[in-house]
Protein backbone atom coordinates (compact mmCIF):
# COMPACT_ATOMS: atom_id res chain seq x y z
CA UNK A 1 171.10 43.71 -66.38
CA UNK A 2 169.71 47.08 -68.20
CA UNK A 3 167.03 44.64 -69.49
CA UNK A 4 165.77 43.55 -66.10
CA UNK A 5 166.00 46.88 -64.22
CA UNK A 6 163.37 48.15 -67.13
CA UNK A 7 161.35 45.26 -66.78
CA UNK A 8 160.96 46.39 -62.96
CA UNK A 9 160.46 50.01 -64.09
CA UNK A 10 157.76 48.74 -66.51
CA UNK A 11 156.33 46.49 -63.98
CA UNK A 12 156.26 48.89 -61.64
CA UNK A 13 154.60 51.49 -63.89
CA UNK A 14 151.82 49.04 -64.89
CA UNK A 15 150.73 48.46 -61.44
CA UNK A 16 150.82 52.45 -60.86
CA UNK A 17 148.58 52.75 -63.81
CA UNK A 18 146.42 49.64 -62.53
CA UNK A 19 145.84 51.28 -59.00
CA UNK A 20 145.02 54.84 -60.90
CA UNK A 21 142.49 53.03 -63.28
CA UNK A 22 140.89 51.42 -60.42
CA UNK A 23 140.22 54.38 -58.14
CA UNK A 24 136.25 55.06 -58.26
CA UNK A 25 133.86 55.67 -55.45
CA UNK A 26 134.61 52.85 -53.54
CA UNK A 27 135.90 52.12 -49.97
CA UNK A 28 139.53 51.06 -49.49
CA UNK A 29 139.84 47.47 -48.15
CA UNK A 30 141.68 48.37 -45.12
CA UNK A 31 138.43 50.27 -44.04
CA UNK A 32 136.40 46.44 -44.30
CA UNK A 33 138.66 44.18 -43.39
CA UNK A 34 141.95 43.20 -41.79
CA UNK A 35 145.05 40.81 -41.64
CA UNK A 36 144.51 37.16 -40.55
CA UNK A 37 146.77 37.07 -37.25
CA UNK A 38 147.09 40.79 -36.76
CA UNK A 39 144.85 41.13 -33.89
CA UNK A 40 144.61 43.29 -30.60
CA UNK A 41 144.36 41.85 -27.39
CA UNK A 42 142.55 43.01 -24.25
CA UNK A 43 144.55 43.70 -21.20
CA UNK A 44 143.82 44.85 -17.59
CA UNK A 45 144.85 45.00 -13.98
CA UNK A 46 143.70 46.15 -10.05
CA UNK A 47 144.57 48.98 -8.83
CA UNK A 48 144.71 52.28 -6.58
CA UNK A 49 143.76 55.98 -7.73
CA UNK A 50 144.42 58.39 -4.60
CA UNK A 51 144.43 62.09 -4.31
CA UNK A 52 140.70 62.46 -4.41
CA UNK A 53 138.72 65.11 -2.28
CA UNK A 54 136.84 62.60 0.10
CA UNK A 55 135.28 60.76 -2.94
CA UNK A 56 136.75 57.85 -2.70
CA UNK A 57 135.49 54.39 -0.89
CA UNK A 58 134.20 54.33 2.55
CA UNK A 59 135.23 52.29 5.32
CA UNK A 60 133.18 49.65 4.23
CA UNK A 61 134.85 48.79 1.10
CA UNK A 62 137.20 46.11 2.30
CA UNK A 63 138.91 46.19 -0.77
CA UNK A 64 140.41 49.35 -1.01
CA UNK A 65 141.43 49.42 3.12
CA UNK A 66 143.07 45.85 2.36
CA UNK A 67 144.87 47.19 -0.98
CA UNK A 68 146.02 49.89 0.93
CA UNK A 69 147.40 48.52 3.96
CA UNK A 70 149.43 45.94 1.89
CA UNK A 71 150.62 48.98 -0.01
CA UNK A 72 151.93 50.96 3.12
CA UNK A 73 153.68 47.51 3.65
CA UNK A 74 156.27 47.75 1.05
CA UNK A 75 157.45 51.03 2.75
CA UNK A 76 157.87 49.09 6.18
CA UNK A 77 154.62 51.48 7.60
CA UNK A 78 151.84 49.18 9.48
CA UNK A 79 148.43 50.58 10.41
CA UNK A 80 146.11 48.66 12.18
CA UNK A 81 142.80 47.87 10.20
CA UNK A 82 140.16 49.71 13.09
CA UNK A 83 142.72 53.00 12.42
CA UNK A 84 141.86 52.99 9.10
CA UNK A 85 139.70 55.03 6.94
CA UNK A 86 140.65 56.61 3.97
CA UNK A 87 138.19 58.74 1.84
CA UNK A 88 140.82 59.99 -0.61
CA UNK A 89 141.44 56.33 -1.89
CA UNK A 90 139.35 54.28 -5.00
CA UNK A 91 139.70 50.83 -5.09
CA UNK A 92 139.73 50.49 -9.77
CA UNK A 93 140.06 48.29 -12.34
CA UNK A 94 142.43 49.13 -15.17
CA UNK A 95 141.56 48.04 -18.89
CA UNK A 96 143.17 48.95 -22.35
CA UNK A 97 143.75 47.68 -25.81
CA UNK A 98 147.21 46.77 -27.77
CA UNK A 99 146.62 47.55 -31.05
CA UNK A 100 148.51 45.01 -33.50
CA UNK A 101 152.40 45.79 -33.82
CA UNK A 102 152.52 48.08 -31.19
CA UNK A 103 156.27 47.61 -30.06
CA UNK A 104 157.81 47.77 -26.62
CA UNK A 105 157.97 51.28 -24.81
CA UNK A 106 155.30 52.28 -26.86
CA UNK A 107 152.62 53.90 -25.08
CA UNK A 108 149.00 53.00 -24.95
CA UNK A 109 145.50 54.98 -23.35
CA UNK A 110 143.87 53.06 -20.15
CA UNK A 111 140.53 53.17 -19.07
CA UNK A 112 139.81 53.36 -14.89
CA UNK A 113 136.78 51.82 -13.78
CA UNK A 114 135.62 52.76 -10.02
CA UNK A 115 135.18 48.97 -8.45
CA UNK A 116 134.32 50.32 -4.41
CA UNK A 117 131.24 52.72 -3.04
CA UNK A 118 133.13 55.89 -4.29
CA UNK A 119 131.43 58.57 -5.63
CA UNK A 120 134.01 60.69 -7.82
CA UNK A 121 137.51 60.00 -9.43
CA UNK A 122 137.66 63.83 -10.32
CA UNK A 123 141.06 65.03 -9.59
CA UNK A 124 142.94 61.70 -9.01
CA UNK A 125 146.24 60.04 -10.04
CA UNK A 126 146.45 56.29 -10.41
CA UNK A 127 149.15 54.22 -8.62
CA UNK A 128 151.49 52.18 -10.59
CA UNK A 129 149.42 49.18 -11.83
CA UNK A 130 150.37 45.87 -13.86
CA UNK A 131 147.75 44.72 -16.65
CA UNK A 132 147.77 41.41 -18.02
CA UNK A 133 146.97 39.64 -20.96
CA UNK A 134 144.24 36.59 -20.97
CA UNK A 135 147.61 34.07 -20.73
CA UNK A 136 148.27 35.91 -16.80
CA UNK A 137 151.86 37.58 -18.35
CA UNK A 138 151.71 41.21 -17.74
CA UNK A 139 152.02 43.37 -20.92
CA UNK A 140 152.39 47.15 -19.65
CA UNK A 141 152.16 48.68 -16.64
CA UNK A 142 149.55 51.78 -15.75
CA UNK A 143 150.20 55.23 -14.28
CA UNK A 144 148.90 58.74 -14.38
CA UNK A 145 146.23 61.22 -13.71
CA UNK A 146 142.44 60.44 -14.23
CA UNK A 147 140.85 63.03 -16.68
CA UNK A 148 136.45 62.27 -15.99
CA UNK A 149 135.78 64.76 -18.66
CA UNK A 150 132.71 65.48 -15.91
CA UNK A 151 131.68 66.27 -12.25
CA UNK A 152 129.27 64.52 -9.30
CA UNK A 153 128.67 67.36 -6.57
CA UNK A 154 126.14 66.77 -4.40
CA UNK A 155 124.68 69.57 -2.01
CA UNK A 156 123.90 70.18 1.80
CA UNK A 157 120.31 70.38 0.80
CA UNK A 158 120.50 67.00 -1.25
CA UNK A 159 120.53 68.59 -4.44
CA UNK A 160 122.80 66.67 -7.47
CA UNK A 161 124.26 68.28 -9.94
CA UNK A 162 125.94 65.74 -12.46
CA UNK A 163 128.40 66.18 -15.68
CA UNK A 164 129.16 62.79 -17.36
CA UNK A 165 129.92 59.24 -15.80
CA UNK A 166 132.10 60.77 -12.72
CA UNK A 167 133.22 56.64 -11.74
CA UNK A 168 135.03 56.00 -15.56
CA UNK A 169 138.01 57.79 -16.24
CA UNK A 170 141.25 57.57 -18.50
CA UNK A 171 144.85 58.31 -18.51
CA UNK A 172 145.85 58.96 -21.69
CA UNK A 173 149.24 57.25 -22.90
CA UNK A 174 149.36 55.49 -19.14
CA UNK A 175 150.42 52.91 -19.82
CA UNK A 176 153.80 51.78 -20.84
CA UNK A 177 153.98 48.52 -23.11
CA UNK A 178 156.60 45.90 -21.99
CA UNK A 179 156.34 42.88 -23.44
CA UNK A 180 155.54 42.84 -27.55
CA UNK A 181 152.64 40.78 -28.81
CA UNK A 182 154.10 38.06 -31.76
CA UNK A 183 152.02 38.92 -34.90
CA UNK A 184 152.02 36.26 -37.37
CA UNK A 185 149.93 37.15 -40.36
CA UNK A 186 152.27 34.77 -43.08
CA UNK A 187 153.67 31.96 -43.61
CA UNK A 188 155.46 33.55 -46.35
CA UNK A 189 153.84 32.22 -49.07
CA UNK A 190 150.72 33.91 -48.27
CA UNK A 191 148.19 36.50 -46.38
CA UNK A 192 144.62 36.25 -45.50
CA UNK A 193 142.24 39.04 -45.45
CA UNK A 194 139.58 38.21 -43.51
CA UNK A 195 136.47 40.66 -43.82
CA UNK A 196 135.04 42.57 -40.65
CA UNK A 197 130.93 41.66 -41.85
CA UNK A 198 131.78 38.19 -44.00
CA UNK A 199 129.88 38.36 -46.88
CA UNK A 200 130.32 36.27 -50.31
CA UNK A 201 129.30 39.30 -52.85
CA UNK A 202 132.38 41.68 -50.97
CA UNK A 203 134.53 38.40 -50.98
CA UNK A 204 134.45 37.95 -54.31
CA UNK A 205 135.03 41.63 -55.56
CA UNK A 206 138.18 41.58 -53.47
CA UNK A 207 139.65 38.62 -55.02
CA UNK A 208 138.54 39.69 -58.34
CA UNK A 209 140.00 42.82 -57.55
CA UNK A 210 143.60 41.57 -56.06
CA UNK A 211 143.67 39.31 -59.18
CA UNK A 212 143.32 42.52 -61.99
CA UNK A 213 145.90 44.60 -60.20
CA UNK A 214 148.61 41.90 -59.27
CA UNK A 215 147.79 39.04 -61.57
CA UNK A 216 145.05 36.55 -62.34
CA UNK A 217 145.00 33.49 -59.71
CA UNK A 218 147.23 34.70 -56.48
CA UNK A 219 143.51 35.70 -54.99
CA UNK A 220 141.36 33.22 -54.08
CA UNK A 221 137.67 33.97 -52.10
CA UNK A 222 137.32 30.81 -49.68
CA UNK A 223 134.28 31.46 -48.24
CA UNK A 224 132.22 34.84 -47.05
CA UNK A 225 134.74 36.33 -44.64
CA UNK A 226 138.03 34.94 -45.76
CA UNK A 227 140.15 35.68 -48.84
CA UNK A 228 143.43 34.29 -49.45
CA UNK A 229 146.28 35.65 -51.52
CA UNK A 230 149.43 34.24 -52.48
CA UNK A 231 152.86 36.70 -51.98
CA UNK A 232 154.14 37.11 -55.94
CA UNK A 233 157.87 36.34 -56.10
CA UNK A 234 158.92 39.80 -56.36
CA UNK A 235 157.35 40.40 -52.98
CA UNK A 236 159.38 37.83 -50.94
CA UNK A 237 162.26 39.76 -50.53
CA UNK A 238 162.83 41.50 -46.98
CA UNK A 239 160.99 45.01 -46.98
CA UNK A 240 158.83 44.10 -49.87
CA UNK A 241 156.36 42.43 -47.50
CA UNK A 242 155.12 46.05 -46.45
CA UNK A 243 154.77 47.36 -49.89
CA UNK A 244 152.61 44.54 -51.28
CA UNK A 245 150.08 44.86 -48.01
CA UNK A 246 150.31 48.58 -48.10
CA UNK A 247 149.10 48.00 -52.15
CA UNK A 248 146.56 45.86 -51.04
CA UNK A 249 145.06 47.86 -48.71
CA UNK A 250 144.64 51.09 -50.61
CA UNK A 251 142.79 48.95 -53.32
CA UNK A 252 139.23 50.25 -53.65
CA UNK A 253 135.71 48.30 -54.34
CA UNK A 254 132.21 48.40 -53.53
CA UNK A 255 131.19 46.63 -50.75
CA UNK A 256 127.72 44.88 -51.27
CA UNK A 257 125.08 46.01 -48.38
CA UNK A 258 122.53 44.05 -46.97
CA UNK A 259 118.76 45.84 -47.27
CA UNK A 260 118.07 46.53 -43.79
CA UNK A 261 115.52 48.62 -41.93
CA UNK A 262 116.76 49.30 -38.29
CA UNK A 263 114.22 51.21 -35.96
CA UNK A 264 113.78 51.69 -32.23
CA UNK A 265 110.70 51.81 -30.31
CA UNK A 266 112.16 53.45 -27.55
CA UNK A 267 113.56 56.70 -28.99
CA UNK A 268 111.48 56.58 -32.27
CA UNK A 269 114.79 56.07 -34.22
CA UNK A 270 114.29 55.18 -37.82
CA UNK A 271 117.52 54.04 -40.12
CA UNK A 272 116.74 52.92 -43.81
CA UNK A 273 119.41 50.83 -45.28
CA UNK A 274 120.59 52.09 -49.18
CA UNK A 275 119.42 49.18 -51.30
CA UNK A 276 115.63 49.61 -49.36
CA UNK A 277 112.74 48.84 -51.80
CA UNK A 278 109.27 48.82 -51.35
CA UNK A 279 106.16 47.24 -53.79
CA UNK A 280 103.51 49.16 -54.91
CA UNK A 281 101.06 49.70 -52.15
CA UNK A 282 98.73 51.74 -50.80
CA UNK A 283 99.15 53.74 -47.29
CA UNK A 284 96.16 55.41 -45.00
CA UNK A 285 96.87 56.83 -42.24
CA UNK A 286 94.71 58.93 -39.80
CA UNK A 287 94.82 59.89 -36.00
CA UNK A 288 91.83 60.07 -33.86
CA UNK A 289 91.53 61.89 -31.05
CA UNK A 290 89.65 60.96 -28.07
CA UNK A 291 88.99 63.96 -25.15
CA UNK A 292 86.61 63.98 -21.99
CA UNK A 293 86.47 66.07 -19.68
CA UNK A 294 84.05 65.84 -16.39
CA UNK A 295 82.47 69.28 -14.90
CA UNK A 296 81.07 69.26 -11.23
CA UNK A 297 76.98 70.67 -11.31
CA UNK A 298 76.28 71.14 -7.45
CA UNK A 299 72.70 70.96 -6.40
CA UNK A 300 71.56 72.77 -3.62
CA UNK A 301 68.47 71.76 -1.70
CA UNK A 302 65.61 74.51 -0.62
CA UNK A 303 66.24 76.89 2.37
CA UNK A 304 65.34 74.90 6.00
CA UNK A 305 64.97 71.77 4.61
CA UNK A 306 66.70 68.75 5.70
CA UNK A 307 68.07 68.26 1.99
CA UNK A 308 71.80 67.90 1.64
CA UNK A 309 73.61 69.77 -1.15
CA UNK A 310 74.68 67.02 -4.12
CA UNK A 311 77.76 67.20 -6.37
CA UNK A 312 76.96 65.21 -9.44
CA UNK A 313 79.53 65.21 -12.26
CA UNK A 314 78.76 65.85 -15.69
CA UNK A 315 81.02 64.13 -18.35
CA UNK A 316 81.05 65.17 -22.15
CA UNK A 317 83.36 63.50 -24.56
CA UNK A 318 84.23 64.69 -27.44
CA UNK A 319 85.92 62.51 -30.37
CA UNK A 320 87.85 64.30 -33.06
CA UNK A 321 89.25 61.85 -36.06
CA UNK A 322 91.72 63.61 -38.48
CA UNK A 323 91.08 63.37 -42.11
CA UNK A 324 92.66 60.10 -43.55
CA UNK A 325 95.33 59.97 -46.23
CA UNK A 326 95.52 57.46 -48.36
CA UNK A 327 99.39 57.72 -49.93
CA UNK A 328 99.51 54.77 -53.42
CA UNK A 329 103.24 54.37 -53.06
CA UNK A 330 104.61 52.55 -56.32
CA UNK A 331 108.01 50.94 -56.99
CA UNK A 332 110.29 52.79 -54.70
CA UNK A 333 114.15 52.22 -55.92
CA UNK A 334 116.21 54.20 -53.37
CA UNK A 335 116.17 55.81 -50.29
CA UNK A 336 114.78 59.11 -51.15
CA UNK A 337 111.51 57.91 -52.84
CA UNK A 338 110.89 56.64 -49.93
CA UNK A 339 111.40 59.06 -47.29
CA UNK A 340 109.30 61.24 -49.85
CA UNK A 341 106.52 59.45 -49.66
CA UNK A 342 106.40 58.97 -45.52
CA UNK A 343 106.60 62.69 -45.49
CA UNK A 344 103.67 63.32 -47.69
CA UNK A 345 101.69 61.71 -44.98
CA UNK A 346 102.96 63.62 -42.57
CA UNK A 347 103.57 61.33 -40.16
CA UNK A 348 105.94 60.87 -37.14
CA UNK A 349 108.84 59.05 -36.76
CA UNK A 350 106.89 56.74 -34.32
CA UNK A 351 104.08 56.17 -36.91
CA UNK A 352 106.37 55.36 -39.54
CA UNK A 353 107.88 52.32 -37.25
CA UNK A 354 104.18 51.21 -37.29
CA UNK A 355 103.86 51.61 -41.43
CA UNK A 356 107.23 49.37 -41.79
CA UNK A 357 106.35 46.64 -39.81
CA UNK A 358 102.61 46.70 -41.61
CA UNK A 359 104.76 46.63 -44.53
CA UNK A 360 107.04 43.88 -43.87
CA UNK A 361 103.57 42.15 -42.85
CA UNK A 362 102.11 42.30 -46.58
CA UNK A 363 105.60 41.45 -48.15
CA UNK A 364 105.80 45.05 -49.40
CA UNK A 365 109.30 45.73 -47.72
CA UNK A 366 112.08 44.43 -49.55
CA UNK A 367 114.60 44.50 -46.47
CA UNK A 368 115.37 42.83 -43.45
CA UNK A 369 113.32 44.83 -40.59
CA UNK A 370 115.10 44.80 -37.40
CA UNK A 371 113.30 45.95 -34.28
CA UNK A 372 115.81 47.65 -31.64
């Protein structure tokens, strides 16, 4: 007995020292991927927010006069549909997130999404509302006051002043969870990790990984996004499930990354991916300038003739090109090298989307160019 409760001491110890050994600058697998089966599911539901300040639908929304009449229903109140026109009512659709092994009477943030003509939620409360999963069973049920974060005023004069998206609100912890979502990420013999960006390189330093810490051969790298690892006997016993996941997890490694170049026409948005490289090449770049301008010369005839005063225009262009640069940029091995260089021309972040995709035309750029 003494022999076997030191064998779990020293067991124990090992894999202490085996997690210490194997913390360098890495990221921890929980942060790339996640547990086959635990997954979140998407919820949502129709329904009322009231209490606004004559922002809410007009009479011409049918839906929210409908929703509301069948509402007054339930507390034996009928009003006839030409009576009715409520401005301090939003017709809204309800949508939130249950995060895996989120138990019953936990409580969960909901996002309210103006469906009518209003023009403001600021300042209301939403009505009880049921949200249901994709299978049509209702999971939690919605209630609370709208925070905008914002404002939408709009003046006699037509003026609009405008803070944030005043038609999407949320009520935090709204909603109240009901029915639990079955997580099944075993079979008890094993767990699969299954990696958010699947890629074979990452795959196999997790297994490789998992196998040094816990034992050569209970990891196994099936393809780029999915890794499978068998549950060591010592593991299998009830509460010992959590521990070896919770090991798992805080294991550290280094991620391979793609070399990508992401830029953006639009807002002149340049991102340059770590493992970038470029071959030696040579760079010119130069501006040139191009300016006319037109002046009026008015040409009056003689007195008491029957001339008629002329306006001729007189153009004069004028063509200024700035001196070229020509930048020989060698064997550029990181990031840095190469944002050195760029600057040296001194060029904008819209020229240097033109000097990537001239280099990904000669082969030059060693990354993937992606064009937002």
């Amino acid at each position: 007995m003494e022999i076997r409760t030191l064998m779990q001491k020293l067991k124990a110890l090992l894999l202490a020292l085996c997690l210490f050994l194997t913390t360098f600058a890495g990221v921890r697998i929980k942060e790339i991927a996640q547990l086959q089966g635990a997954r979140q599911v998407q919820i949502l539901g129709y329904g009322l927010v009231v209490g606004l300040d004559g922002t809410g639908d007009s009479r011409q929304s049918l839906i929210a006069n409908q929703s509301v009449r069948n509402m007054l229903k339930h507390f034996a109140i009928t009003v006839p549909a030409k009576r009715m026109n409520v401005r301090n009512v939003a017709a809204v659709i309800v949508t939130a997130n249950i995060l895996p092994f989120v138990k019953v009477g936990s409580r969960i943030d909901v996002i309210v999404s103006s469906l009518g003509d209003a023009t403001s939620l600021e300042g209301g409360t939403l009505l009880l509302t049921p949200l249901m999963g994709p299978d049509g069973q209702i999971y939690a049920r919605a209630q609370g006051a709208v925070s905008i974060g914002g404002f939408n005023i709009n003046t006699i004069g037509g003026e609009k002043v405008r803070r944030n998206y005043a038609l999407v609100g949320r009520v935090p912890a709204g909603a109240v969870l009901e029915k639990e979502i079955k997580q099944n990420f075993t079979d008890g013999n094993s767990i699969s990790i299954i990696l958010r960006n699947p890629d074979f390189t990452t795959a196999d330093r997790i297994a490789k990984q998992v196998n040094q810490t816990f034992g050569n051969g209970i990891a196994v790298a099936k393809d780029a996004a999915q890794i499978v690892v068998t549950i060591p006997a010592d593991y299998k016993a009830d509460g010992k499930m959590v521990e070896f996941v919770s090991a798992i997890e805080s294991l550290e490694i280094e991620p391979d990354q793609i070399a990508k170049v992401v830029v953006n026409e639009r807002t002149g948005t340049v991102v340059i991916g770590e493992n970038v490289t470029v071959s030696p090449v040579a760079i010119s770049h130069g501006n040139l300038n191009v300016q006319i301008s037109a002046m009026p010369i008015i040409s009056q005839p003689a007195p008491f003739s029957r001339g008629q005063t002329v306006v001729v225009p007189q153009t004069q262009t004028n063509v200024e090109t700035e001196k070229s640069k020509v930048m020989v940029m060698e064997n550029a091995t990181n990031v840095q090298q190469i944002a050195k260089a760029l600057n040296a021309l001194g060029v904008t972040s819209r020229d240097i989307i033109a000097i990537f995709q001239a280099l990904k035309e000669v082969g030059a750029l060693k990354a993937e160019l992606i064009i937002m």
